[in-house]
C-alpha atoms as a PDB file:
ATOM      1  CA  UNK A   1      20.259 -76.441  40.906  1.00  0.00           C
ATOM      2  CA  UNK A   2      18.211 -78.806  43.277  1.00  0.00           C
ATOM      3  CA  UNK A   3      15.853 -80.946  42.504  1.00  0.00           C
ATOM      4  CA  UNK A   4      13.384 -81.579  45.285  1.00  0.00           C
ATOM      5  CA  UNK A   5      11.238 -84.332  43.510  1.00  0.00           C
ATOM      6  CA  UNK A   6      10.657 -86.426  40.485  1.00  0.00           C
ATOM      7  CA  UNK A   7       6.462 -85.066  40.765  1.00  0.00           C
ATOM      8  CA  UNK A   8       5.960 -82.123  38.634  1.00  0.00           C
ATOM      9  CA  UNK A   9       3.770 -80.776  40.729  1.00  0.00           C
ATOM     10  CA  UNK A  10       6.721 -80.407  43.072  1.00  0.00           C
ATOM     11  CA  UNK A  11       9.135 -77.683  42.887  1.00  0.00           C
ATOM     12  CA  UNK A  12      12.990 -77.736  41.185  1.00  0.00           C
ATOM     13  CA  UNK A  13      14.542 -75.400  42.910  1.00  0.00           C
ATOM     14  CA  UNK A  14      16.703 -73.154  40.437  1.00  0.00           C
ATOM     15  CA  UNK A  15      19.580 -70.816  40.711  1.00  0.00           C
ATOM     16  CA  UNK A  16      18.581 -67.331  41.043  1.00  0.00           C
ATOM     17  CA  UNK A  17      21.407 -66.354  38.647  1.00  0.00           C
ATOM     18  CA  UNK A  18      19.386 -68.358  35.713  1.00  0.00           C
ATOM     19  CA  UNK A  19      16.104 -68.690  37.088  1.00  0.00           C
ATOM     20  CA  UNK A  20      15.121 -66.404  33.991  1.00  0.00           C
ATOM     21  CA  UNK A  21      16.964 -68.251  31.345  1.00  0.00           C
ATOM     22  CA  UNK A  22      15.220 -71.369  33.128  1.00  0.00           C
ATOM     23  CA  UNK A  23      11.947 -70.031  32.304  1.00  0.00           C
ATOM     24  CA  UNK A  24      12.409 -69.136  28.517  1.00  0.00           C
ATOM     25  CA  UNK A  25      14.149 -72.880  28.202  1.00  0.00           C
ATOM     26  CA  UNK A  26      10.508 -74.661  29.395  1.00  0.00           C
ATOM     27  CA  UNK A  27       8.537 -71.601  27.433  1.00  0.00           C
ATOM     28  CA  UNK A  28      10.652 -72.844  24.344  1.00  0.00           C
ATOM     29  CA  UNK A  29      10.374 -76.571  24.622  1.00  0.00           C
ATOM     30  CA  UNK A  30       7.071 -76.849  25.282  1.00  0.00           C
ATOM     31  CA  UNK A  31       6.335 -74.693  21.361  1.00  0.00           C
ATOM     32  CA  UNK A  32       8.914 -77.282  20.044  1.00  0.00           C
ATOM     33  CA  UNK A  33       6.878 -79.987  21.456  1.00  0.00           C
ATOM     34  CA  UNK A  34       4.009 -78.736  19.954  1.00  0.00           C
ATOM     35  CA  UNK A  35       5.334 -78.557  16.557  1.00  0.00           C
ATOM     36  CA  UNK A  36       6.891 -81.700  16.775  1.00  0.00           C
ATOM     37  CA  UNK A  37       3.618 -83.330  16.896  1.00  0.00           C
ATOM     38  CA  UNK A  38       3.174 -82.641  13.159  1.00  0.00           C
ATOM     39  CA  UNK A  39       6.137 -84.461  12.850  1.00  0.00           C
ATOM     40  CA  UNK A  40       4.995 -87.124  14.396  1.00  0.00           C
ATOM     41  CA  UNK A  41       1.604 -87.136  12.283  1.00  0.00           C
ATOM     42  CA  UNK A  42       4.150 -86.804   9.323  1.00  0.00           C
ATOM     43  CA  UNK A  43       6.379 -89.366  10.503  1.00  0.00           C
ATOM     44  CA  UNK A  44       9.589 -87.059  10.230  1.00  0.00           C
ATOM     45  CA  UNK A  45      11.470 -89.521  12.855  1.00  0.00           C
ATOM     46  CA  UNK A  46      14.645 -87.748  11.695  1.00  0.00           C
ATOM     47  CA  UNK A  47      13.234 -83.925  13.169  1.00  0.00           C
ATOM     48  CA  UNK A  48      11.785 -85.684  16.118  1.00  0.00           C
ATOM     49  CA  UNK A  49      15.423 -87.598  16.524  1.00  0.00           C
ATOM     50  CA  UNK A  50      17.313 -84.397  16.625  1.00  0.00           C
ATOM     51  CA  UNK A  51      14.701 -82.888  18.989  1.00  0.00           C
ATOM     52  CA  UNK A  52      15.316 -85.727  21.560  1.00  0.00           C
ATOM     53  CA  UNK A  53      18.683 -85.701  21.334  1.00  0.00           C
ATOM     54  CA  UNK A  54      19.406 -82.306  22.140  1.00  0.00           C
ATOM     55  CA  UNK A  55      16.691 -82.084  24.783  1.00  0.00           C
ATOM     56  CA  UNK A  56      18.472 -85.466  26.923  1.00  0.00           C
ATOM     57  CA  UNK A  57      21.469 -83.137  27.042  1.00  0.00           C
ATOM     58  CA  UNK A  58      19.785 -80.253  28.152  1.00  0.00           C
ATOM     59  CA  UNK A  59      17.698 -81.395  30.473  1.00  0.00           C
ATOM     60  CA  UNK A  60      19.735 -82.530  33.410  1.00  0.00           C
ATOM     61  CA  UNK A  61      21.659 -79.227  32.894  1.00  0.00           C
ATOM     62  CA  UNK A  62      18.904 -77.001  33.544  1.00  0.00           C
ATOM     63  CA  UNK A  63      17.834 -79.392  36.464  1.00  0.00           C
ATOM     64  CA  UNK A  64      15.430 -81.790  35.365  1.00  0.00           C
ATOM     65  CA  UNK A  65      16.744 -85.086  34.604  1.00  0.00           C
ATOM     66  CA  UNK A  66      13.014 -86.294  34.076  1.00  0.00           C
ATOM     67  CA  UNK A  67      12.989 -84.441  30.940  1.00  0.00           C
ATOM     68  CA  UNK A  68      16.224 -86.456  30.107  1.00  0.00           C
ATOM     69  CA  UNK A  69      15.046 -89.557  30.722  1.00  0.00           C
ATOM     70  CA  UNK A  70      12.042 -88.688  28.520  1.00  0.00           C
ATOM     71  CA  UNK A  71      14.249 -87.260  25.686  1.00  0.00           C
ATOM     72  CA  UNK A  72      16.071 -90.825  25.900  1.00  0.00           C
ATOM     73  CA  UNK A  73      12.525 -92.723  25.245  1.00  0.00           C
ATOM     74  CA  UNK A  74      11.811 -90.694  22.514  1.00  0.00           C
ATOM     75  CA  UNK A  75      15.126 -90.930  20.830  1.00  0.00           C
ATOM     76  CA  UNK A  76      14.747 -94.875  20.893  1.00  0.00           C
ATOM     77  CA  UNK A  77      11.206 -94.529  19.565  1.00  0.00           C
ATOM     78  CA  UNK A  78      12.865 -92.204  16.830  1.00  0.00           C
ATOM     79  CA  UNK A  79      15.196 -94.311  16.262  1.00  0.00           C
ATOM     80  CA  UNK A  80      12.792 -97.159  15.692  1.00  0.00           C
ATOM     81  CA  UNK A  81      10.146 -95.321  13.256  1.00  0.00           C
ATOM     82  CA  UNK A  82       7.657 -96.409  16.218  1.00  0.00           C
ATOM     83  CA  UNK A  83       4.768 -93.466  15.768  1.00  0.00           C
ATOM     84  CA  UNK A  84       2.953 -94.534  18.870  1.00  0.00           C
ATOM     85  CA  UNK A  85       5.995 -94.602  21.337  1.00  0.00           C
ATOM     86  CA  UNK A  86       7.083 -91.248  19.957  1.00  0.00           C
ATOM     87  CA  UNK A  87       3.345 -89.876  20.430  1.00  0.00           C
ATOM     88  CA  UNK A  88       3.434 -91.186  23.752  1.00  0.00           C
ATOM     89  CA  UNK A  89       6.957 -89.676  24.942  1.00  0.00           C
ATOM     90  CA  UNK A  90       5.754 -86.490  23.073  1.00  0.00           C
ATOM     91  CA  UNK A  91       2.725 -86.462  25.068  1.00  0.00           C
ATOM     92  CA  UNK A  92       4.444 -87.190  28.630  1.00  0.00           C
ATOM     93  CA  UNK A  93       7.188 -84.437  27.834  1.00  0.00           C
ATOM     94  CA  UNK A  94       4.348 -81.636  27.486  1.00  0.00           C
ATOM     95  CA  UNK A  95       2.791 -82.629  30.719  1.00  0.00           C
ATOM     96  CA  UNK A  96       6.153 -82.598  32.499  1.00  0.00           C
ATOM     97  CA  UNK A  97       6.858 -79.382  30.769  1.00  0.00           C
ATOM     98  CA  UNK A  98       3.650 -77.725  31.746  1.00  0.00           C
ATOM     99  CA  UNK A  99       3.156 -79.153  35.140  1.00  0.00           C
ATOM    100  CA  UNK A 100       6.510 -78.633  36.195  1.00  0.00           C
ATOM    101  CA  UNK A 101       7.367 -75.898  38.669  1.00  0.00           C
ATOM    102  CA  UNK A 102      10.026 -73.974  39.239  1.00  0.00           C
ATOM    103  CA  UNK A 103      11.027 -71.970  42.404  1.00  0.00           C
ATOM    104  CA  UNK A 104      14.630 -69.501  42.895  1.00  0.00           C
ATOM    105  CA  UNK A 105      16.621 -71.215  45.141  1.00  0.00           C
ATOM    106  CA  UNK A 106      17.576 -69.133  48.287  1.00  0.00           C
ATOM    107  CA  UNK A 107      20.700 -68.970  49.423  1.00  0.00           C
ATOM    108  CA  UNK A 108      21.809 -69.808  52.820  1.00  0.00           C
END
């Protein structure tokens, strides 16, 4: 996996060999995301903890350290019981997720 760009709007350029599984891993997120903003509104910090946590690890694996980076903010706000940072990170990891797009690499 290459990653052309840190601007979702430009492409990550994925393995044809997982493009698919690619795809079902940013379908998936972004419905966690959205539930996780009840618990945010519920201030489950320990749900929202785990989320971050495992999404930091994932994300550079699949080929998009942004959403690492992200998962890392929102582990610290977590971490910290701080509603509005975790909002905030929530927020920024939806638009990534949604504006983000993926191409099949092609081999040489």
């Amino acid at each position: 996996m290459e990653k052309l760009d840190s601007n979702p709007s430009q492409a990550v350029q994925i393995e044809a060999d997982i493009f698919e599984l690619v795809e079902r891993f940013l379908v998936a997120k972004k419905k966690e995301v959205e539930s996780l903003r009840e618990a945010v509104a519920a201030k489950d910090f320990e749900a929202i903890e785990l989320f971050a946590h495992r999404i930091k690890g994932v994300g550079k694996m699949y080929g998009f350290p942004i959403v690492t980076d992200i998962g890392q903010r929102l582990e610290v706000a977590a971490k910290e019981k701080n509603k509005n940072n975790a909002k905030t990170e929530l927020a920024a990891m939806y638009l990534y997720l949604c504006e983000v797009k993926i191409m099949k690499k092609v081999s040489a």
